[in-house]
C-alpha atoms as a PDB file:
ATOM      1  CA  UNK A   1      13.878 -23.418   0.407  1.00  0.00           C
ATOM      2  CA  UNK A   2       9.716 -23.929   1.067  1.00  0.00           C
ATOM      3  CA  UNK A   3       8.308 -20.084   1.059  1.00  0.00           C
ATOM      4  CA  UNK A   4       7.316 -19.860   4.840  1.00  0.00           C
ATOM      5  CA  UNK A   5      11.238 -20.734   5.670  1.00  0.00           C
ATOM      6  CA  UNK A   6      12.575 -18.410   2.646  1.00  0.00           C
ATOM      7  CA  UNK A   7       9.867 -15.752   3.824  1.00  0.00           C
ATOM      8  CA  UNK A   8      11.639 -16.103   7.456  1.00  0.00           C
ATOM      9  CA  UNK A   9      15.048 -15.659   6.024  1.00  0.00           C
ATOM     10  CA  UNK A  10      14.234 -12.522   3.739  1.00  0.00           C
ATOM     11  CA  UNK A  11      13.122 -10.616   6.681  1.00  0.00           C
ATOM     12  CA  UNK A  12      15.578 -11.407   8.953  1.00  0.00           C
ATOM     13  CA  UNK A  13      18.091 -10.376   6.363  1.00  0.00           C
ATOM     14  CA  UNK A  14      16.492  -7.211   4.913  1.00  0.00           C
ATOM     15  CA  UNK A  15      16.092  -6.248   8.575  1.00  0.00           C
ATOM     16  CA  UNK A  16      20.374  -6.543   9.648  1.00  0.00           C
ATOM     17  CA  UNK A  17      20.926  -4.826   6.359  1.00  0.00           C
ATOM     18  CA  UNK A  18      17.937  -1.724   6.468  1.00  0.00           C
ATOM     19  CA  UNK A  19      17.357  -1.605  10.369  1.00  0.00           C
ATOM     20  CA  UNK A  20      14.139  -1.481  11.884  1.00  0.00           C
ATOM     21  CA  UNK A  21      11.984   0.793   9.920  1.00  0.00           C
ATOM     22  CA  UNK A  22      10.296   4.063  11.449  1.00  0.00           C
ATOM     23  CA  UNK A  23       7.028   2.968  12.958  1.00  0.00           C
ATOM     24  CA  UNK A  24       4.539   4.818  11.023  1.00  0.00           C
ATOM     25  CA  UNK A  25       1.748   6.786  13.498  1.00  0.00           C
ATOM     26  CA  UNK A  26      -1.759   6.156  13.273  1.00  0.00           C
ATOM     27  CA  UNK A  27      -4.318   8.098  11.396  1.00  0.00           C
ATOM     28  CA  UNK A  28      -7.621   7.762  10.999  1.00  0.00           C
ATOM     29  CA  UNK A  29      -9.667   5.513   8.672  1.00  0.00           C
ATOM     30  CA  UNK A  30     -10.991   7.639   6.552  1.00  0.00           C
ATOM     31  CA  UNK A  31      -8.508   9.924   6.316  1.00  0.00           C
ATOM     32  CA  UNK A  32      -5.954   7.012   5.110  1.00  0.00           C
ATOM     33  CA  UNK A  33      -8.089   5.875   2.830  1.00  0.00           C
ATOM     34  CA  UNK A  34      -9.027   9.401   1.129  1.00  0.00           C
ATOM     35  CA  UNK A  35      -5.381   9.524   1.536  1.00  0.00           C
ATOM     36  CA  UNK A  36      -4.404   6.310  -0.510  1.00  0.00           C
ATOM     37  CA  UNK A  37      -7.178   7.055  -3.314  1.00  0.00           C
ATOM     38  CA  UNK A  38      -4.648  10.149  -3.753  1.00  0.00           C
ATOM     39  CA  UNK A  39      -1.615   8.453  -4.094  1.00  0.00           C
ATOM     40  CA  UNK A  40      -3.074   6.065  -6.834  1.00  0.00           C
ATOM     41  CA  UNK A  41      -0.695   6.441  -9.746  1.00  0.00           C
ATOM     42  CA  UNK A  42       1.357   8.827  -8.491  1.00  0.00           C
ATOM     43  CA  UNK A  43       4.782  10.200  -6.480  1.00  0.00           C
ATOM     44  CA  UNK A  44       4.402   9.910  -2.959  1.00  0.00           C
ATOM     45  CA  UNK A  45       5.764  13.505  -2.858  1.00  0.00           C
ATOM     46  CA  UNK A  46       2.731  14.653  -5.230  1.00  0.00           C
ATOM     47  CA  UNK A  47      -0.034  12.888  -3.207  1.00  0.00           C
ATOM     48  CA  UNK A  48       1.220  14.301  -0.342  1.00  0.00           C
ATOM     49  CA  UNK A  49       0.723  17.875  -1.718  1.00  0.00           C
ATOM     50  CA  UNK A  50      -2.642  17.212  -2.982  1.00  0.00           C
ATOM     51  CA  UNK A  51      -4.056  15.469   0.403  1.00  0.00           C
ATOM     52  CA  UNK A  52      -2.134  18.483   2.591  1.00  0.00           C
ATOM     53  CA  UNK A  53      -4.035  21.244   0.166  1.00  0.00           C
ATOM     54  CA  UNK A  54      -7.519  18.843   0.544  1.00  0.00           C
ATOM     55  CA  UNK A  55      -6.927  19.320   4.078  1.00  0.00           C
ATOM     56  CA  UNK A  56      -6.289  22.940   4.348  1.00  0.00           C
ATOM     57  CA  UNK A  57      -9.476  23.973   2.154  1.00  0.00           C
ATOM     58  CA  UNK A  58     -11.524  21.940   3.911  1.00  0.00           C
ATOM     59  CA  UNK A  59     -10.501  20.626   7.317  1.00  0.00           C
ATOM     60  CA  UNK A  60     -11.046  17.539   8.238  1.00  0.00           C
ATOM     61  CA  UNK A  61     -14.753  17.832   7.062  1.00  0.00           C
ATOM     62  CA  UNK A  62     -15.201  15.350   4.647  1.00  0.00           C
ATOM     63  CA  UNK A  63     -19.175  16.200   4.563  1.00  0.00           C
ATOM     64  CA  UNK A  64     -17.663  19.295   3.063  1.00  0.00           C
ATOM     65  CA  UNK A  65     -15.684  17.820   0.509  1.00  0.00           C
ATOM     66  CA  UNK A  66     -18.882  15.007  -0.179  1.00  0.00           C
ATOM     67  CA  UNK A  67     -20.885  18.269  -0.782  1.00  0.00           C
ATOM     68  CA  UNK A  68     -18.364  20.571  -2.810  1.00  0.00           C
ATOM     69  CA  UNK A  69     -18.579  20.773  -6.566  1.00  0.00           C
ATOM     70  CA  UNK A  70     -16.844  18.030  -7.962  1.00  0.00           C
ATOM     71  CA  UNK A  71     -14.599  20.567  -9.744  1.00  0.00           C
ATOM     72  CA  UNK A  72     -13.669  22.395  -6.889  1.00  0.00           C
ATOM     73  CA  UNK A  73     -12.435  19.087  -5.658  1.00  0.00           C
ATOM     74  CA  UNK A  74     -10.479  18.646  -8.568  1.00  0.00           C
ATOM     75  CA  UNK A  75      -8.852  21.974  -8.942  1.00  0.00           C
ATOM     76  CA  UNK A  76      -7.803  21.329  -5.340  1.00  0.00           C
ATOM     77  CA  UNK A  77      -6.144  18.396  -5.343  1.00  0.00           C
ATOM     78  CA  UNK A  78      -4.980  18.898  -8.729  1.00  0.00           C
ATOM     79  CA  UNK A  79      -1.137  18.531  -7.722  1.00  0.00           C
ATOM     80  CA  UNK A  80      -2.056  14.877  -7.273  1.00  0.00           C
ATOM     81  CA  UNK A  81      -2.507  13.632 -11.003  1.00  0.00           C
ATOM     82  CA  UNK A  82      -5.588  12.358 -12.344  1.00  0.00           C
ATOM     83  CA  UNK A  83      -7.680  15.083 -10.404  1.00  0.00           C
ATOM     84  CA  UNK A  84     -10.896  14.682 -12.244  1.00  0.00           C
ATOM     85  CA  UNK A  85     -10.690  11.107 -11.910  1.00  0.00           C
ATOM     86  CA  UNK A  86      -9.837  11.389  -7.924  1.00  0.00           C
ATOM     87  CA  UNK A  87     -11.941  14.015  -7.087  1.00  0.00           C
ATOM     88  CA  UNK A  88     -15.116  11.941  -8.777  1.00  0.00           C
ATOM     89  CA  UNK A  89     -13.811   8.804  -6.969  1.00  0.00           C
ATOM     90  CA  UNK A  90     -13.198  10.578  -3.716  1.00  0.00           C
ATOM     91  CA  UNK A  91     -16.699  11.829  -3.521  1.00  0.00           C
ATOM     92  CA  UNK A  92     -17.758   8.606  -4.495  1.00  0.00           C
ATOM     93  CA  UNK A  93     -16.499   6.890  -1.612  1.00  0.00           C
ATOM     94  CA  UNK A  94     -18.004   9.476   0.706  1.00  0.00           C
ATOM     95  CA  UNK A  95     -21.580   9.130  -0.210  1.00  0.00           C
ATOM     96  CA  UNK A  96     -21.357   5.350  -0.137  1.00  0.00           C
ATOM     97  CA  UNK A  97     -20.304   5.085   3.409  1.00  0.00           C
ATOM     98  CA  UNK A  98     -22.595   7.892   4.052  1.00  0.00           C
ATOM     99  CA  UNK A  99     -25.454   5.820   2.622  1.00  0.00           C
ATOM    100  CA  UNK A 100     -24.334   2.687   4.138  1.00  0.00           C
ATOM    101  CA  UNK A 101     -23.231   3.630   7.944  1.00  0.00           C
ATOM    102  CA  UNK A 102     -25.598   6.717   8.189  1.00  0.00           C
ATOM    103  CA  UNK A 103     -22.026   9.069   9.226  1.00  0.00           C
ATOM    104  CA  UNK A 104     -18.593   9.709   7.588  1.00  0.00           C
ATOM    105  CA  UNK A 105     -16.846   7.716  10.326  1.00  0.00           C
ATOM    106  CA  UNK A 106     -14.914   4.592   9.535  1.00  0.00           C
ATOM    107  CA  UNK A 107     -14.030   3.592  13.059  1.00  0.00           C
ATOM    108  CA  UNK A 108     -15.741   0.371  13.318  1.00  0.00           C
ATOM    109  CA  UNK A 109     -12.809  -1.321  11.487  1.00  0.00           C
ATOM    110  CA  UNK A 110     -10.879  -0.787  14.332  1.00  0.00           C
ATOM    111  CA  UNK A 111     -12.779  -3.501  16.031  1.00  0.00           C
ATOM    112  CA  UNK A 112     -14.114  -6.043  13.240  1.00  0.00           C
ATOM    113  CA  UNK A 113     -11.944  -9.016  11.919  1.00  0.00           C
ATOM    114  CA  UNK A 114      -9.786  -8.377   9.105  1.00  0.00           C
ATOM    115  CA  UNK A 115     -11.709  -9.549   6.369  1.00  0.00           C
ATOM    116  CA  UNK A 116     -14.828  -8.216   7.553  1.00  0.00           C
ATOM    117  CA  UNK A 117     -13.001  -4.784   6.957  1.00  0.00           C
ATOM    118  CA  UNK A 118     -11.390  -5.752   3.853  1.00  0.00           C
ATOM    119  CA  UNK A 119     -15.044  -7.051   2.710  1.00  0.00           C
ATOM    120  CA  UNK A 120     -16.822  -3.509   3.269  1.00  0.00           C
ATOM    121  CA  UNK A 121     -13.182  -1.418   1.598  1.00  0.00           C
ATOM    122  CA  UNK A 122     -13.043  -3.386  -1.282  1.00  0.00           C
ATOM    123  CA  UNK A 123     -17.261  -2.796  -1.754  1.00  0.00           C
ATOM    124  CA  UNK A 124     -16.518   0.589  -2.300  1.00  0.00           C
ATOM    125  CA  UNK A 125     -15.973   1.583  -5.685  1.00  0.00           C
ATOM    126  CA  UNK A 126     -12.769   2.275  -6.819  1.00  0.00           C
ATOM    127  CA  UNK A 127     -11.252   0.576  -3.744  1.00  0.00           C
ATOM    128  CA  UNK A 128      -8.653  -2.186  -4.784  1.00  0.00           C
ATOM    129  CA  UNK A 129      -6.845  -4.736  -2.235  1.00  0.00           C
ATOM    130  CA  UNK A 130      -4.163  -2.232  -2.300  1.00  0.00           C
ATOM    131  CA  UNK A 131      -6.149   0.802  -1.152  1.00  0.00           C
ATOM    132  CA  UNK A 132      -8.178  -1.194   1.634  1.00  0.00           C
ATOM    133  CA  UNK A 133      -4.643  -2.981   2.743  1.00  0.00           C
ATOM    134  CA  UNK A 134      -3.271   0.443   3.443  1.00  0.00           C
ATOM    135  CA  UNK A 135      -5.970   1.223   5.545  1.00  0.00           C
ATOM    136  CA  UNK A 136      -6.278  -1.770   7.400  1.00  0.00           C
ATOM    137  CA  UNK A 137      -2.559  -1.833   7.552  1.00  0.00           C
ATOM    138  CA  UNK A 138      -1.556   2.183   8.319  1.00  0.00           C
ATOM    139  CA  UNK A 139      -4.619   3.414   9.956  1.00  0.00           C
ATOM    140  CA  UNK A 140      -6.183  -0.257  12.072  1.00  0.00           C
ATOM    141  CA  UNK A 141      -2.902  -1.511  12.826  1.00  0.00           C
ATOM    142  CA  UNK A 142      -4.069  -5.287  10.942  1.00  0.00           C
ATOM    143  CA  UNK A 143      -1.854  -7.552   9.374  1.00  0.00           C
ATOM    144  CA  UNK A 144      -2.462  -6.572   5.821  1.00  0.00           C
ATOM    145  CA  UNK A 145      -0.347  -6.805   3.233  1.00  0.00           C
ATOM    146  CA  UNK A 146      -0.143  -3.809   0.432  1.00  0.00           C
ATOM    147  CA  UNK A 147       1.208  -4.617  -2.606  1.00  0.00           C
ATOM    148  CA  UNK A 148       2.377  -1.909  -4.653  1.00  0.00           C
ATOM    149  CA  UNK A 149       4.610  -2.357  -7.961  1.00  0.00           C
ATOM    150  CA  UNK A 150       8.068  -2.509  -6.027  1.00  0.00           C
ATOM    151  CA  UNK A 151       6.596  -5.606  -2.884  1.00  0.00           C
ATOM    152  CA  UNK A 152       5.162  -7.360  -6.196  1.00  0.00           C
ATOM    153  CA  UNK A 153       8.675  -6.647  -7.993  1.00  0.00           C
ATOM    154  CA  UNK A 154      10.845  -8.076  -5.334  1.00  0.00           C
ATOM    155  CA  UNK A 155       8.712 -10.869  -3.920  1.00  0.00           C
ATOM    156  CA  UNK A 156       8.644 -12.023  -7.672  1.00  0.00           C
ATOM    157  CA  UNK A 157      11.916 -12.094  -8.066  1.00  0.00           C
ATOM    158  CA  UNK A 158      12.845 -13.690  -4.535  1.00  0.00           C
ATOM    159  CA  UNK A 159      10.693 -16.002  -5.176  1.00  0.00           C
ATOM    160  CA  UNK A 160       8.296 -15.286  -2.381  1.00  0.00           C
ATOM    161  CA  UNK A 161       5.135 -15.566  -4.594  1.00  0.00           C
ATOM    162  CA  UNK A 162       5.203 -17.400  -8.010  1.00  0.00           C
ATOM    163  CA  UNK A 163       6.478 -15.417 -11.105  1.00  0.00           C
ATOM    164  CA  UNK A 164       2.967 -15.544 -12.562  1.00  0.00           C
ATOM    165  CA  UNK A 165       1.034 -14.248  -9.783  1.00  0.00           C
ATOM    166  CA  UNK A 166      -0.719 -11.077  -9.969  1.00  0.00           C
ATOM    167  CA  UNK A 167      -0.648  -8.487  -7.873  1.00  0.00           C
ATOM    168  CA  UNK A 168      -4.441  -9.064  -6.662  1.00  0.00           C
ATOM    169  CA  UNK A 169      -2.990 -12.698  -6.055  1.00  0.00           C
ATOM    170  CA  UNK A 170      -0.250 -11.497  -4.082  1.00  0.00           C
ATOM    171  CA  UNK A 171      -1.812  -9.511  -1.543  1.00  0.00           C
ATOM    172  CA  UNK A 172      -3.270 -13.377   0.064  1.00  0.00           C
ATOM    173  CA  UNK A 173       0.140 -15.314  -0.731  1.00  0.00           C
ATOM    174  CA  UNK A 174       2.068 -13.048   0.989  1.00  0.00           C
ATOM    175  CA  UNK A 175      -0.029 -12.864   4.505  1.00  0.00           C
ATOM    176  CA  UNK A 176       0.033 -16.197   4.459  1.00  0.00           C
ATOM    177  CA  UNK A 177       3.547 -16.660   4.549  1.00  0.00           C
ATOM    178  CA  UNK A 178       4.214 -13.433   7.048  1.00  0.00           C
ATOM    179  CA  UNK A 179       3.494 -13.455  10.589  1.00  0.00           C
ATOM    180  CA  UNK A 180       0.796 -10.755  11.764  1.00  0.00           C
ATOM    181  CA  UNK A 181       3.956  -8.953  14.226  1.00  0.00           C
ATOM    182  CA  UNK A 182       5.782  -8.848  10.956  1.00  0.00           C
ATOM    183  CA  UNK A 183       3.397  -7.561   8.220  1.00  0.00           C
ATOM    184  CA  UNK A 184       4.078  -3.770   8.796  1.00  0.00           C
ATOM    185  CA  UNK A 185       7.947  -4.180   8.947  1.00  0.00           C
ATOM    186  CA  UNK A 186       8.125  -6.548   6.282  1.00  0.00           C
ATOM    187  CA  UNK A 187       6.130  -4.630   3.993  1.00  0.00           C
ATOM    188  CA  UNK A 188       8.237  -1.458   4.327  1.00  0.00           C
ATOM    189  CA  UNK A 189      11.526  -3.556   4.178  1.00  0.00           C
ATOM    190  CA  UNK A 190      10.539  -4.655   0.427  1.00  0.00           C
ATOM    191  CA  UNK A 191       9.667  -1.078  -0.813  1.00  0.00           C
ATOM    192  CA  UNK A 192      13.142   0.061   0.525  1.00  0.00           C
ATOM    193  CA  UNK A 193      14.388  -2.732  -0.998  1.00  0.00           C
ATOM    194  CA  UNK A 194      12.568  -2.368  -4.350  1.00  0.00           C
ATOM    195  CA  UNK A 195      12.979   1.528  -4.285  1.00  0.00           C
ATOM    196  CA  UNK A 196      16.586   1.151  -3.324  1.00  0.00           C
ATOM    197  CA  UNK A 197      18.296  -1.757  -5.032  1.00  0.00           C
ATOM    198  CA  UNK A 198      15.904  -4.297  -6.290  1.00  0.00           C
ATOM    199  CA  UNK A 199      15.147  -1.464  -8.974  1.00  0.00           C
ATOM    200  CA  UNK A 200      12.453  -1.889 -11.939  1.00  0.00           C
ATOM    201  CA  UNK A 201      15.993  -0.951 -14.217  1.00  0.00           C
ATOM    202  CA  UNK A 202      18.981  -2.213 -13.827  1.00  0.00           C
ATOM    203  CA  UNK A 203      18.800  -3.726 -10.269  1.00  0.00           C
ATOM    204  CA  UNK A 204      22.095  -3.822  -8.016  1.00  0.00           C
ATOM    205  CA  UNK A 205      21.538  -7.661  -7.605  1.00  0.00           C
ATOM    206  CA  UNK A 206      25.487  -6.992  -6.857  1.00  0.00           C
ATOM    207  CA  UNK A 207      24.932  -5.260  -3.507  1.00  0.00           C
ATOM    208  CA  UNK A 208      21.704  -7.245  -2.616  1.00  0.00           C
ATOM    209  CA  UNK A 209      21.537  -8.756   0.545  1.00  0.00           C
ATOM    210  CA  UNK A 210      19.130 -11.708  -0.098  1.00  0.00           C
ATOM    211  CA  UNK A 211      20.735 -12.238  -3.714  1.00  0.00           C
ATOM    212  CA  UNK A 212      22.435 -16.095  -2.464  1.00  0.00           C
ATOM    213  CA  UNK A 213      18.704 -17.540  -2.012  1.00  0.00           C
ATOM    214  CA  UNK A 214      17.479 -15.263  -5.356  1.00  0.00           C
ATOM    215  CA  UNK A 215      16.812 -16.748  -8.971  1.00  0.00           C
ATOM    216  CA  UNK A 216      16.440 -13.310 -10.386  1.00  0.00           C
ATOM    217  CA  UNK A 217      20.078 -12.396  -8.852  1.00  0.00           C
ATOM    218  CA  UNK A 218      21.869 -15.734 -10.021  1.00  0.00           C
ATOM    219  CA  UNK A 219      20.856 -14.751 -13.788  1.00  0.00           C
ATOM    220  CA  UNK A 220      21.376 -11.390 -13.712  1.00  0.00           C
ATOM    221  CA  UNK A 221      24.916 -11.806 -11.707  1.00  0.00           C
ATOM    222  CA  UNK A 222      25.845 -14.775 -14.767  1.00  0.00           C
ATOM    223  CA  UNK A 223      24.619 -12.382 -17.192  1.00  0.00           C
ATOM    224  CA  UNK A 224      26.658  -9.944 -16.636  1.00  0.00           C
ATOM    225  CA  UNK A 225      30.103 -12.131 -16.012  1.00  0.00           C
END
């Protein structure tokens, strides 16, 4: 099966056997993006604590947090992981964009073309293809992919991107192949899936619902016999 027609076939089939997934509501720019340089190498349950406790020391004034002592930052996101790291990256970010756009407002990518936004993300350092897809994706509504470990996991093993592309790589290979109404669902259908049964350790290639059209699955099911 060519990738554009297995692509097709995946979704469809992750989406009888998941459901539609929750649409995810809108948040701004720069708040997504302070929020995905959190979750860098880390639980989504810890990130979450460390953005909510950024949020309630400081608002939603990210001047403030620009300005604060880079150790304050730390110590308050510390439930994050990495905080030092973070806190130096975070502030980072915000003078950057302050230098560049004159205001702490990333609005504008609301209303350039994709890759224009991806262009002026990734410019920033310490902003990957993942970070600057989840912004582009979760807070501009754009048909970006994010790849984290489990969407590079599964579309390896599916067969949806070849075996020896990165994860840089597969960020391009796998918009190409997914329509723009599909990117959001699709992306959250192969985290589920990765997260849920398509596992890093001992995958349950026996309950998968794709595993007929999956090399991965064939081996691992013969394996096992």
């Amino acid at each position: 099966m060519v990738p554009e027609a297995l692509a097709d076939w995946v979704y469809e089939d992750l989406q009888d056997f998941y459901g539609e997934p929750a649409p995810r509501p809108l948040q701004a720019p720069l708040a997504e993006l302070i929020q995905t340089i959190l979750s860098q190498n880390t639980a989504d349950s810890n990130s979450d604590r460390a953005y909510k406790a950024l949020v309630d020391r400081y608002g939603d004034d990210w001047d403030a947090v620009r300005l604060a002592p880079v150790q304050e930052v730390a110590d308050t996101i510390r439930h994050g992981g990495l905080a030092e790291i973070k806190a130096r990256r975070i502030q980072s970010v915000l003078r950057q964009i302050e230098e560049r756009l004159g205001e702490l407002d990333l609005e504008f990518l609301h209303q350039v073309p994709l890759e224009e936004g991806r262009d002026f993300l990734r410019s920033l350092d310490g902003v990957g293809p993942k970070t600057a897809a989840c912004v582009l994706l979760f807070a501009c509504g754009k048909p970006a992919m994010p790849v984290d470990t489990h969407v590079h996991r599964v579309s390896q093993r599916i067969g949806l991107i070849p075996e020896r592309a990165t994860a840089e790589q597969a960020h391009g290979l796998l918009e190409a192949l997914v329509p723009d109404d599909r990117m959001y669902a699709f992306h959250m259908q192969l985290i589920r899936h990765g997260r849920e049964i398509c596992k890093a350790q001992r995958p349950r290639c026996d309950k998968c619902p794709v595993s007929s059209q999956c090399g991965y699955a064939a081996h691992s099911i013969r394996g096992s016999a």
